[in-house]
C-alpha atoms as a PDB file:
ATOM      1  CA  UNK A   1       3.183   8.360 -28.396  1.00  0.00           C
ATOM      2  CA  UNK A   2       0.827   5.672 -28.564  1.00  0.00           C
ATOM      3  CA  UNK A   3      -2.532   7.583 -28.046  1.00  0.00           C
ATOM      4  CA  UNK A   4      -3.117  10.965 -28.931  1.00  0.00           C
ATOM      5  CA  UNK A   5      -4.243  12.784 -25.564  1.00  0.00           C
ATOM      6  CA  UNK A   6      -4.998  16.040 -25.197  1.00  0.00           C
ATOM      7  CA  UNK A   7      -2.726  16.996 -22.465  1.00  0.00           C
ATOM      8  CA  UNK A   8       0.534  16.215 -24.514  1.00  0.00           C
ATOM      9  CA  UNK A   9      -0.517  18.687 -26.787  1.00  0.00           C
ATOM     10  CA  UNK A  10      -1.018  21.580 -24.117  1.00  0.00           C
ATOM     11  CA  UNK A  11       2.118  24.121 -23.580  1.00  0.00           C
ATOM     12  CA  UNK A  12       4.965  23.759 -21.518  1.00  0.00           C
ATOM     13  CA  UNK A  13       3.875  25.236 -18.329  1.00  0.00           C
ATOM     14  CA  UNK A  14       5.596  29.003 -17.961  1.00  0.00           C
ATOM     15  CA  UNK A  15       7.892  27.663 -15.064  1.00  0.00           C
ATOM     16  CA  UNK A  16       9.091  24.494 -16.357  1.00  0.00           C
ATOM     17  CA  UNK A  17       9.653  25.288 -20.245  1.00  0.00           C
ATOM     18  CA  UNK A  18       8.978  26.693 -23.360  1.00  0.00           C
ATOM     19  CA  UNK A  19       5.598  27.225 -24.697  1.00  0.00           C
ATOM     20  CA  UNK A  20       6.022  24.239 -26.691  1.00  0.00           C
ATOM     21  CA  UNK A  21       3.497  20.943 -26.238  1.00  0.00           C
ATOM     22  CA  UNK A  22       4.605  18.908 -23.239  1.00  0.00           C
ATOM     23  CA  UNK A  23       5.698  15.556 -25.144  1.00  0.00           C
ATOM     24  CA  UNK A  24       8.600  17.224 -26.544  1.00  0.00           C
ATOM     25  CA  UNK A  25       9.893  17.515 -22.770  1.00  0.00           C
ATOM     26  CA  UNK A  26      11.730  20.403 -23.426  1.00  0.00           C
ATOM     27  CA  UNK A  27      12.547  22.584 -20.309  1.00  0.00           C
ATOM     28  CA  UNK A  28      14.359  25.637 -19.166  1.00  0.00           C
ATOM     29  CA  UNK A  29      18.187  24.717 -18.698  1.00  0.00           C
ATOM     30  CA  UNK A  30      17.967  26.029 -15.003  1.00  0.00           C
ATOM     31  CA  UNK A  31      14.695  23.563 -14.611  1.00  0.00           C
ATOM     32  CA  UNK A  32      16.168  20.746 -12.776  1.00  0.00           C
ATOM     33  CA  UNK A  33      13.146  18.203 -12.081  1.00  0.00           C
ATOM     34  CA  UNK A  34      12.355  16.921  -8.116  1.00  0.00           C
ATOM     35  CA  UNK A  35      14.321  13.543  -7.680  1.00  0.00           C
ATOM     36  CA  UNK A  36      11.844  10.915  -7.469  1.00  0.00           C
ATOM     37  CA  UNK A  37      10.865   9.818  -3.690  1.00  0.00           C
ATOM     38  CA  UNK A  38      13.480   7.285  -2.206  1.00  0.00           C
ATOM     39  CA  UNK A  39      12.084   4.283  -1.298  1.00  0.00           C
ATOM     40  CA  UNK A  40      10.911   3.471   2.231  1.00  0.00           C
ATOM     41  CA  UNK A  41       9.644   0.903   5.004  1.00  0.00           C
ATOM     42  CA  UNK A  42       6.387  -0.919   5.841  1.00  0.00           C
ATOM     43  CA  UNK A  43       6.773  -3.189   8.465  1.00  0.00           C
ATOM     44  CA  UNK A  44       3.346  -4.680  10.027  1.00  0.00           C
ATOM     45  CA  UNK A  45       3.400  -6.945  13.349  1.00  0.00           C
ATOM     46  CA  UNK A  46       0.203  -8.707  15.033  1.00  0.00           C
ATOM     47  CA  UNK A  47      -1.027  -7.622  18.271  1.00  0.00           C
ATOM     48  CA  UNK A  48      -3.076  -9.329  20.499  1.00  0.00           C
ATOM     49  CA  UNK A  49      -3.128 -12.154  18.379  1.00  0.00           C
ATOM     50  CA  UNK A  50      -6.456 -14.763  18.446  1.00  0.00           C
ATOM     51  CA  UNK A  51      -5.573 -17.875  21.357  1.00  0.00           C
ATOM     52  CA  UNK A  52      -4.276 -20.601  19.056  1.00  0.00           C
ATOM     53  CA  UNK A  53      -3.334 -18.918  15.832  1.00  0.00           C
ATOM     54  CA  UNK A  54       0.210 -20.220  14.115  1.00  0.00           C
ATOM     55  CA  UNK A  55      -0.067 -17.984  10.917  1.00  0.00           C
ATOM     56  CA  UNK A  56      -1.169 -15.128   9.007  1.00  0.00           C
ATOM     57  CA  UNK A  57      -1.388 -13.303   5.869  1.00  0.00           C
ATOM     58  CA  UNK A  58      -1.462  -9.659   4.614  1.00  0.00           C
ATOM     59  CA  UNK A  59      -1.993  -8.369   1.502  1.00  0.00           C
ATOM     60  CA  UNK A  60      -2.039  -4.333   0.357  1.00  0.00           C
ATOM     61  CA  UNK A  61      -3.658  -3.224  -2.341  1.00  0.00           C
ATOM     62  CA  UNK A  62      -2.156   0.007  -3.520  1.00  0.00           C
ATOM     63  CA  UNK A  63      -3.962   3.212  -4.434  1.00  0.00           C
ATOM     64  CA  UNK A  64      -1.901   2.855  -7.720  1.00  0.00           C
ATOM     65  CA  UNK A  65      -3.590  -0.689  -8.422  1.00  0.00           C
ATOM     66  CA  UNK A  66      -0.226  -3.002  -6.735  1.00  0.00           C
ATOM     67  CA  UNK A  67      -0.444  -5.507  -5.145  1.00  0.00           C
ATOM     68  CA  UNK A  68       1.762  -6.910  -2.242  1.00  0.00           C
ATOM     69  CA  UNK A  69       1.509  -9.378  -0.159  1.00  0.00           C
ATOM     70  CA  UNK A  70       3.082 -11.574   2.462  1.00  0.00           C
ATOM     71  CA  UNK A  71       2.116 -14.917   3.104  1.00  0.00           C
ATOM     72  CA  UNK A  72       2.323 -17.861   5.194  1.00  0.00           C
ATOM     73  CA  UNK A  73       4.520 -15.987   7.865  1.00  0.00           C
ATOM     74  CA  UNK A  74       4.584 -16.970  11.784  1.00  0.00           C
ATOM     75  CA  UNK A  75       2.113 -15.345  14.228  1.00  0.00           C
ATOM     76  CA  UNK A  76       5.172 -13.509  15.552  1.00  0.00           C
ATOM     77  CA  UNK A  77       6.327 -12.580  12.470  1.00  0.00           C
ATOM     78  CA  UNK A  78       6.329  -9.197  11.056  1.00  0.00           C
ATOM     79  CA  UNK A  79       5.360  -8.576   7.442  1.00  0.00           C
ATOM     80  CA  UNK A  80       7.859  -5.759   5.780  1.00  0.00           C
ATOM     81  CA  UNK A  81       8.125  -4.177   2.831  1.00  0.00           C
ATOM     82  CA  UNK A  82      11.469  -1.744   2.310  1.00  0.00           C
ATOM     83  CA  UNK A  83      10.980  -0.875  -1.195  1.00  0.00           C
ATOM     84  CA  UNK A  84       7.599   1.398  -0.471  1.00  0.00           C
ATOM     85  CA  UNK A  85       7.120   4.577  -2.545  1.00  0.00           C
ATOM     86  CA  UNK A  86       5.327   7.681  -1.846  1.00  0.00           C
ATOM     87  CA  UNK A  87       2.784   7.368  -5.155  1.00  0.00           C
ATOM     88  CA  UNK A  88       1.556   3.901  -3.070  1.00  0.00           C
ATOM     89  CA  UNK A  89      -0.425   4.878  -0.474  1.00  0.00           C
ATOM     90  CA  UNK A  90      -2.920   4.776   0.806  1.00  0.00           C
ATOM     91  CA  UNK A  91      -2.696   0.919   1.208  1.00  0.00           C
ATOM     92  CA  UNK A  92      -6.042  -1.219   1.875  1.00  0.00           C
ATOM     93  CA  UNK A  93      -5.810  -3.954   2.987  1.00  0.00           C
ATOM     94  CA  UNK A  94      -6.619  -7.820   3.649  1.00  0.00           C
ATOM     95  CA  UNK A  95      -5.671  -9.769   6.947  1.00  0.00           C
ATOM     96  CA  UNK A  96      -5.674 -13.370   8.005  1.00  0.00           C
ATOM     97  CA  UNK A  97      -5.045 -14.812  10.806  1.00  0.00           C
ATOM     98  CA  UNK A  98      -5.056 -18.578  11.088  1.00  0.00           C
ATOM     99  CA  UNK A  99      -4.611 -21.916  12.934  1.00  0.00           C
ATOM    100  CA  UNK A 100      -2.072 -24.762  11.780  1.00  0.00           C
ATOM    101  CA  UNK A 101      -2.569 -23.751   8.420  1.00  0.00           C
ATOM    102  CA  UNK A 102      -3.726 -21.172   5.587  1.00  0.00           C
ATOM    103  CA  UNK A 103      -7.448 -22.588   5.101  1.00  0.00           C
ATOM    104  CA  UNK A 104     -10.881 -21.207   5.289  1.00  0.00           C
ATOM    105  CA  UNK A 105     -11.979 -24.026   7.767  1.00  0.00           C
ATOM    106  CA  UNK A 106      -9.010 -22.797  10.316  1.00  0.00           C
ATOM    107  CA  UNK A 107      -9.487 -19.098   9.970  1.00  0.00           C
ATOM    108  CA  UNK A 108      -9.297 -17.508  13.008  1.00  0.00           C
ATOM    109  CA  UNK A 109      -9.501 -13.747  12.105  1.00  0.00           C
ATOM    110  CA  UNK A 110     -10.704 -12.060   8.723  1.00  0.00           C
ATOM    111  CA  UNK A 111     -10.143  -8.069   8.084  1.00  0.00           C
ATOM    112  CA  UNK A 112     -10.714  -6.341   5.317  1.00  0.00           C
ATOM    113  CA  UNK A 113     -11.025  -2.550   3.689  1.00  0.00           C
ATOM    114  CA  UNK A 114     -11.072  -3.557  -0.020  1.00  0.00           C
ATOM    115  CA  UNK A 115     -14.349  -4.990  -0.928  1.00  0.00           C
ATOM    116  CA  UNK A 116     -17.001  -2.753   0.798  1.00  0.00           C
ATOM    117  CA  UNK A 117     -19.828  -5.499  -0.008  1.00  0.00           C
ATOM    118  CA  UNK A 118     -17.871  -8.515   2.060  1.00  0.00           C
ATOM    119  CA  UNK A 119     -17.799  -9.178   5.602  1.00  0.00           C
ATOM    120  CA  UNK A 120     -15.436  -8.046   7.688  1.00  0.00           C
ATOM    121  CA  UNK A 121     -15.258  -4.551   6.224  1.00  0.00           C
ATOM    122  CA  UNK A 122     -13.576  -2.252   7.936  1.00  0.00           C
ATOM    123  CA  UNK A 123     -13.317   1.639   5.321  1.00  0.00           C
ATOM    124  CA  UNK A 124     -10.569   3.260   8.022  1.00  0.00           C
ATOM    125  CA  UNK A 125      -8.439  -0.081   7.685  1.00  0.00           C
ATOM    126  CA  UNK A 126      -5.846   1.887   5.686  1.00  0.00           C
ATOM    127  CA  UNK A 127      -1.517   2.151   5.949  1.00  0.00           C
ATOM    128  CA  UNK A 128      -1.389   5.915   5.138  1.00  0.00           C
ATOM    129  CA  UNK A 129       2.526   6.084   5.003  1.00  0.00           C
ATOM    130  CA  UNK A 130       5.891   4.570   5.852  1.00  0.00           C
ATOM    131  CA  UNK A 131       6.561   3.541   9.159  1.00  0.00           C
ATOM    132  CA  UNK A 132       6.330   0.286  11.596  1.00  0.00           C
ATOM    133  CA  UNK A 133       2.272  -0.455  12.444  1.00  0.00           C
ATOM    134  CA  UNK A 134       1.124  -3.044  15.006  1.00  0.00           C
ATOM    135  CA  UNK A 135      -2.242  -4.466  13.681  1.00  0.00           C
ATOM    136  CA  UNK A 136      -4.363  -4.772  17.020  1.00  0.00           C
ATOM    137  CA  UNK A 137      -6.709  -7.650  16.491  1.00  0.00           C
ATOM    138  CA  UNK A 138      -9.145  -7.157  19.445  1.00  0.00           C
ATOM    139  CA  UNK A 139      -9.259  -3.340  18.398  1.00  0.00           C
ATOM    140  CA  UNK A 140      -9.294  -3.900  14.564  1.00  0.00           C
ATOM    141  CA  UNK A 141      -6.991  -1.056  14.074  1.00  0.00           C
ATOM    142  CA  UNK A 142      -3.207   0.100  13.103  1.00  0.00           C
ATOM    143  CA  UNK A 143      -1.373   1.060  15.692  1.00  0.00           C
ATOM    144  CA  UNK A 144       1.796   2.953  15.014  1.00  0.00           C
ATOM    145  CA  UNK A 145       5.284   2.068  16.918  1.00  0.00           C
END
């Protein structure tokens, strides 16, 4: 223990343990704690792509402060992600879709739900679980498969 908190020092809840403070992580023998969440799949393809583009980029942001991103793939591409966990999402997020290559000067498409006071802003722009999305460029929206 690093920092003294507060909530370390609180009792064992009733269910899980002995009335004892919760650092000690003593529990009931019959307590058996919930496996953590297997990991899952996040696999994003572009629909409706702009006329010309080659390229894109995606990045999530995770509502635990991650970071992932694929870059550099092929407008046909799909960006995926198999190692996902539940304590993740939401994901916001930050497209780019581009001609010949990554640059500002041949961005073709910019969409964005992380920075409210950019351009290109879209708040509902979110992954809310595991699964296969289409992002629908005309649209601006996830579509799921």
């Amino acid at each position: 223990m690093n920092n003294f908190e507060l909530e370390n020092w609180l009792p064992m809840e009733p269910q899980l343990g002995p009335p004892l403070p919760r650092f000690l992580n003593i529990y009931w023998p019959w307590y058996k704690p919930a496996p953590p969440a297997e990991p899952g799949e996040v696999t994003v393809a572009l629909k409706n792509a702009p006329t010309g583009s080659t390229g894109w980029d995606l990045y999530l942001y995770g509502a635990n402060g991650g970071l992932r991103r694929r870059e550099n793939l092929d407008a046909t591409e799909p960006a995926i992600w198999d190692d996902i966990v539940a304590g993740e999402f939401p994901f916001q997020i930050t497209i780019d879709v581009w001609k010949e290559r990554p640059a500002p000067e041949n961005l073709l498409h910019h969409a964005q739900s992380r920075f409210p006071d950019y351009m290109n802003y879209y708040p509902d722009l979110l992954i809310h679980s595991q699964g296969a999305y289409n992002y629908n460029c005309d649209t601006i929206k996830f579509e799921g498969i």
